[in-house]
C-alpha atoms as a PDB file:
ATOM      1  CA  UNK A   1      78.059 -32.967 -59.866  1.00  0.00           C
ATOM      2  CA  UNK A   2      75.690 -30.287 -59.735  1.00  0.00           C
ATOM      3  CA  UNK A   3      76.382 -26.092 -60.605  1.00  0.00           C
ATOM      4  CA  UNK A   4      75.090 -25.796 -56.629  1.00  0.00           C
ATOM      5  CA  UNK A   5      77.495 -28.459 -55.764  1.00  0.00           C
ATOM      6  CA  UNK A   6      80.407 -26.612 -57.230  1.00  0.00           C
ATOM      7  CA  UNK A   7      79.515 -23.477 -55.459  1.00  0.00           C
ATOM      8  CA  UNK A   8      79.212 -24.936 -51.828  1.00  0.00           C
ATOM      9  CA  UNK A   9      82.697 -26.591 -52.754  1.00  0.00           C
ATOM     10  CA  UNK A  10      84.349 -23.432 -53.776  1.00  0.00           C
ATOM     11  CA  UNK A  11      83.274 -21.928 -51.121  1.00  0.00           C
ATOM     12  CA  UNK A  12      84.824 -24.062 -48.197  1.00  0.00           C
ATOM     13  CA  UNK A  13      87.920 -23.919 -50.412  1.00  0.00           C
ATOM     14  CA  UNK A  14      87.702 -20.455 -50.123  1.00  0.00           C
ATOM     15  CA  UNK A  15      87.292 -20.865 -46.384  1.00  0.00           C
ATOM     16  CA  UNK A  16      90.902 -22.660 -46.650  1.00  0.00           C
ATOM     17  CA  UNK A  17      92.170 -20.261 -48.555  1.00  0.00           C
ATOM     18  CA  UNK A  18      91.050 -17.192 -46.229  1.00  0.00           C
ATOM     19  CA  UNK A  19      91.556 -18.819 -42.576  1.00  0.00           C
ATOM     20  CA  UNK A  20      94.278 -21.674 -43.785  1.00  0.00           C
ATOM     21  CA  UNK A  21      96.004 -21.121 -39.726  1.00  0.00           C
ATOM     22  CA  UNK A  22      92.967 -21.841 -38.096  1.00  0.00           C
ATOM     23  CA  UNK A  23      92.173 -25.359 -37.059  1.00  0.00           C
ATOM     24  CA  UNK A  24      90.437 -27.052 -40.441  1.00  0.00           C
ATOM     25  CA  UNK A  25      89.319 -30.354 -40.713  1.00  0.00           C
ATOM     26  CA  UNK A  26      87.094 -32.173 -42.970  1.00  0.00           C
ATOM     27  CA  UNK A  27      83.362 -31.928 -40.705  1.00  0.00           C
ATOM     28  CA  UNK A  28      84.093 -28.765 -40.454  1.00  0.00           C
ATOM     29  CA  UNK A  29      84.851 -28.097 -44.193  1.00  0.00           C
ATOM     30  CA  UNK A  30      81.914 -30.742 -44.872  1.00  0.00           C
ATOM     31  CA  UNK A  31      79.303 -28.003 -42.720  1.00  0.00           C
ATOM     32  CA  UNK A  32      80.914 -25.334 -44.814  1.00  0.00           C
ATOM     33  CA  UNK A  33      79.672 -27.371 -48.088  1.00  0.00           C
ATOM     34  CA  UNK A  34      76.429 -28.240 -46.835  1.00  0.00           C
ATOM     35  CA  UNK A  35      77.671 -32.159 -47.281  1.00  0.00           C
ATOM     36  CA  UNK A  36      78.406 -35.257 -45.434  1.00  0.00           C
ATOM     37  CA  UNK A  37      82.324 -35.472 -44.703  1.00  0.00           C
ATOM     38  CA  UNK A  38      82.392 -38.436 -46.928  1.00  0.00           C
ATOM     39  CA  UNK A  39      80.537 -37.018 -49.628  1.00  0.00           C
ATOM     40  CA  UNK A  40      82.448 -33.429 -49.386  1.00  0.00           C
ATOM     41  CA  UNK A  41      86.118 -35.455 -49.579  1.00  0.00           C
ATOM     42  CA  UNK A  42      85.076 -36.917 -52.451  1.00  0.00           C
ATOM     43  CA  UNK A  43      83.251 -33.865 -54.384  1.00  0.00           C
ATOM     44  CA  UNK A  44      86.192 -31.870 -53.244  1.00  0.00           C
ATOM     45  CA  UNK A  45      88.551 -34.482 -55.191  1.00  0.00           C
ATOM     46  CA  UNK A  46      86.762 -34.817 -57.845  1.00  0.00           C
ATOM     47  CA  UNK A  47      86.693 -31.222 -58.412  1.00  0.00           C
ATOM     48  CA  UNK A  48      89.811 -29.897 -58.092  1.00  0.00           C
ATOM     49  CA  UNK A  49      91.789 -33.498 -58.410  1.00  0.00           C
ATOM     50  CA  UNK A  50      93.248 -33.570 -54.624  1.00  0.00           C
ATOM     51  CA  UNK A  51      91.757 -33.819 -51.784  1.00  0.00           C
ATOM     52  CA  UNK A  52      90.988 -31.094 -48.793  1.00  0.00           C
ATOM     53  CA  UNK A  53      93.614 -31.847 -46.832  1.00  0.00           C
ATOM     54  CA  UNK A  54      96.497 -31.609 -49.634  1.00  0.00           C
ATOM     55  CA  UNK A  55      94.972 -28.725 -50.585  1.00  0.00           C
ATOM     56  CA  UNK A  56      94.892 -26.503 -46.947  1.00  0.00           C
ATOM     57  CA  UNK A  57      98.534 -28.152 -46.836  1.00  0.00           C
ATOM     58  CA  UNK A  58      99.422 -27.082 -49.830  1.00  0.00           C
ATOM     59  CA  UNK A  59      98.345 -23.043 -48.699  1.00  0.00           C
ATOM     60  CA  UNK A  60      99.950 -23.541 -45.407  1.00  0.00           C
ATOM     61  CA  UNK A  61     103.292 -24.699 -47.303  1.00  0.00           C
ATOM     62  CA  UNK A  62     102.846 -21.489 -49.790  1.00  0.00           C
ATOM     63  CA  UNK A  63     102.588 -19.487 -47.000  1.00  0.00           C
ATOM     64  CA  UNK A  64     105.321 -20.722 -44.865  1.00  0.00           C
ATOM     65  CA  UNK A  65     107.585 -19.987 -47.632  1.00  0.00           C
ATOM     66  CA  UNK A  66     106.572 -16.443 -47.648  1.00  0.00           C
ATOM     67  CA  UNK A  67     107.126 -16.222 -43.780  1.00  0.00           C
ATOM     68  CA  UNK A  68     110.784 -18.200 -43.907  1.00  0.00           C
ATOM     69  CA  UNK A  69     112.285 -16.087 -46.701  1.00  0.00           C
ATOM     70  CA  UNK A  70     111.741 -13.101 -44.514  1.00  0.00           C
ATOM     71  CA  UNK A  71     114.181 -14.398 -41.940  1.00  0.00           C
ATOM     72  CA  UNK A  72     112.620 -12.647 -39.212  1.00  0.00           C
ATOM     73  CA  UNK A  73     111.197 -16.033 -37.487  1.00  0.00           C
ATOM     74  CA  UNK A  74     112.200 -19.542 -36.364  1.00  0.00           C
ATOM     75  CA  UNK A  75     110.660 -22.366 -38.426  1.00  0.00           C
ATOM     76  CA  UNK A  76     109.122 -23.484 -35.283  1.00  0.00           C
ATOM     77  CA  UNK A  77     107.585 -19.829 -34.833  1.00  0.00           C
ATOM     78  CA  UNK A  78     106.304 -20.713 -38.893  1.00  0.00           C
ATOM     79  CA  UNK A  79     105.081 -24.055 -38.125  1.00  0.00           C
ATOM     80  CA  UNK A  80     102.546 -22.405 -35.649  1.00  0.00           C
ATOM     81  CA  UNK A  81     102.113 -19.208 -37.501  1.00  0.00           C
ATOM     82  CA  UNK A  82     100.457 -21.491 -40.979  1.00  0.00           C
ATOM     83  CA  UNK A  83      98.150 -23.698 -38.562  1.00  0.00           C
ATOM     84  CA  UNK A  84     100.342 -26.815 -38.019  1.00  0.00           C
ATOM     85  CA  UNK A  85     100.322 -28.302 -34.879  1.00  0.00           C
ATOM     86  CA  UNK A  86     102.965 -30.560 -35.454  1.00  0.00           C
ATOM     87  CA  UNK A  87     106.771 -29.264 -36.361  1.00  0.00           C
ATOM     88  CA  UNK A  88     107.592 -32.609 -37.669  1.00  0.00           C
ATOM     89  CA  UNK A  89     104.831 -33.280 -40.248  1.00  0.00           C
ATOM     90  CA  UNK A  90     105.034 -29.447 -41.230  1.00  0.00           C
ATOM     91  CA  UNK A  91     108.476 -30.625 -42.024  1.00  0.00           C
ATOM     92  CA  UNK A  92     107.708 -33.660 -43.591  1.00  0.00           C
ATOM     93  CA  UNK A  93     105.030 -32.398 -45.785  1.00  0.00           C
ATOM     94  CA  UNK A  94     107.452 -29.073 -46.225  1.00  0.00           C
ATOM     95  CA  UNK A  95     110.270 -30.948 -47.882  1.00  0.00           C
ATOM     96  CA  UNK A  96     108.146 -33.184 -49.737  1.00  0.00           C
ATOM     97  CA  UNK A  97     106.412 -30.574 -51.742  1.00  0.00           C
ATOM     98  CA  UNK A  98     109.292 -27.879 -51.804  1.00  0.00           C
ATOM     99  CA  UNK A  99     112.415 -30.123 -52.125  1.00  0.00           C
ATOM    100  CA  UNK A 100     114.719 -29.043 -49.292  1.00  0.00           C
ATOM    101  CA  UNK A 101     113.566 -28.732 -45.663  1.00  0.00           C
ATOM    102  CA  UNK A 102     112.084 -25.857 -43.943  1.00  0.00           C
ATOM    103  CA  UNK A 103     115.486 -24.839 -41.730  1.00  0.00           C
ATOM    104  CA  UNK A 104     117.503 -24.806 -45.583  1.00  0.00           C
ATOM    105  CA  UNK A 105     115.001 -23.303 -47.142  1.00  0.00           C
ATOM    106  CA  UNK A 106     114.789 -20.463 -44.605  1.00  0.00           C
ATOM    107  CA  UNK A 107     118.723 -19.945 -44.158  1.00  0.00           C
ATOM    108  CA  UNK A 108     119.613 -19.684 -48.276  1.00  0.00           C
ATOM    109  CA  UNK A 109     119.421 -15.972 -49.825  1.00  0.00           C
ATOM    110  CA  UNK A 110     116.458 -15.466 -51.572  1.00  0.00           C
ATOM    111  CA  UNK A 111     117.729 -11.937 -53.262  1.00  0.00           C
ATOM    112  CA  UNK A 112     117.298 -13.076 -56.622  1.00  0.00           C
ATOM    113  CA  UNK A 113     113.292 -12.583 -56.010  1.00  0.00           C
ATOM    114  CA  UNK A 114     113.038  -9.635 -54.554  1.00  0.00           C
ATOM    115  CA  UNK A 115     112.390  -7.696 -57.534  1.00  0.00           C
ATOM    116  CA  UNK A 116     109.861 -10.039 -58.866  1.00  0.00           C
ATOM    117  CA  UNK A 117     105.842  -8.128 -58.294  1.00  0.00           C
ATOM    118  CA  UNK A 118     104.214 -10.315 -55.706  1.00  0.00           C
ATOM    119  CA  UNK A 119     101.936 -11.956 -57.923  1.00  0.00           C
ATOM    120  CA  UNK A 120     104.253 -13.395 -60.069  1.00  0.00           C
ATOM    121  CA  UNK A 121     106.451 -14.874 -57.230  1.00  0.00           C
ATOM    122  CA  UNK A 122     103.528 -16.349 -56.562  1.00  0.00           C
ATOM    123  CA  UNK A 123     103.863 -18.813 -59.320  1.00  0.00           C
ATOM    124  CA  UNK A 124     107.787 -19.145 -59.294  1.00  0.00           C
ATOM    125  CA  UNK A 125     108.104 -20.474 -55.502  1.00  0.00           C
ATOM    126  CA  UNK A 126     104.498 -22.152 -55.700  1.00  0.00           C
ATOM    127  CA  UNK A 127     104.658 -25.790 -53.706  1.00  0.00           C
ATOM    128  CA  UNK A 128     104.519 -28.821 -56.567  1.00  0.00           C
ATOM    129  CA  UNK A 129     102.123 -31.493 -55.173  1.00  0.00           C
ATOM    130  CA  UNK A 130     102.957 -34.953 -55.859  1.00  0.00           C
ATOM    131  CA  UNK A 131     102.054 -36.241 -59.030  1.00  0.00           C
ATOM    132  CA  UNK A 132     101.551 -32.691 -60.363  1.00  0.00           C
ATOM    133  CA  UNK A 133     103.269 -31.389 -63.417  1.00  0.00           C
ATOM    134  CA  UNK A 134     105.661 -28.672 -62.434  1.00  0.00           C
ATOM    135  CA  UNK A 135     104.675 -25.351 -64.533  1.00  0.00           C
ATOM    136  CA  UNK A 136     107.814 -24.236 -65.642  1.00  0.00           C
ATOM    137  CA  UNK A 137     106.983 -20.334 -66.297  1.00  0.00           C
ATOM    138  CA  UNK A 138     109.379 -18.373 -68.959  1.00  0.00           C
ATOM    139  CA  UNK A 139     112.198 -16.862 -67.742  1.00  0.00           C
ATOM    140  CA  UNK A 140     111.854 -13.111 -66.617  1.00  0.00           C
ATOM    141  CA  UNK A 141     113.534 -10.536 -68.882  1.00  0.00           C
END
């Protein structure tokens, strides 16, 4: 893989990343790239060792977890909100990567994080794919 390659690739993850509630596909990410769909799912894997559509699932799932602990919204309203179209494989994919399903998640406190800065929340509640290791960061003081 190619330095150019790497840069057309970060830069439709970056697309996932900005505009993860819009509707994303793989052509689309592909035009982003510069590459055929079949060639971009591949690159993309090989890259960054999942493929697009774990990834944008994987933002949608960080985000939804950001927009249940505040409380203010249904997890249908969420489902919509992240760019799923489909309440039951938000669901699915929800509980698969945070443990417990959207509705629990949503309706436990989630006090003990509200002093932690945003940033390093951020790693503490982060989604663990399947497969991946789960980063275990050091308790704060």
């Amino acid at each position: 893989m190619t330095l150019e390659d790497l840069v057309r690739l970060r830069r439709a993850r970056d697309l996932m990343d900005r505009d993860y509630a819009k509707p994303l596909d793989v052509p689309a990410l592909a035009r982003v790239a510069l590459m055929s769909p079949g060639h971009f799912s591949r690159s993309f894997r090989a890259a960054f060792g999942e493929t697009p559509y774990s990834y944008l699932m994987t933002r949608r799932i960080e985000r939804a977890k950001a927009l249940l602990r505040r409380g203010d919204l249904t997890v249908t309203e969420v489902c919509f909100a992240v760019g799923c179209t489909s309440l039951g494989s938000f669901s699915t994919r929800f509980t698969e990567l945070v443990g417990e399903s959207p509705s629990s998640y949503r309706a436990r406190s989630h006090d003990e994080g509200a002093a932690i800065p945003a940033c390093m929340a951020k790693i503490y509640t982060r989604p663990v794919r399947n497969g991946e290791a789960k980063y275990d960061p050091p308790p704060l003081a």
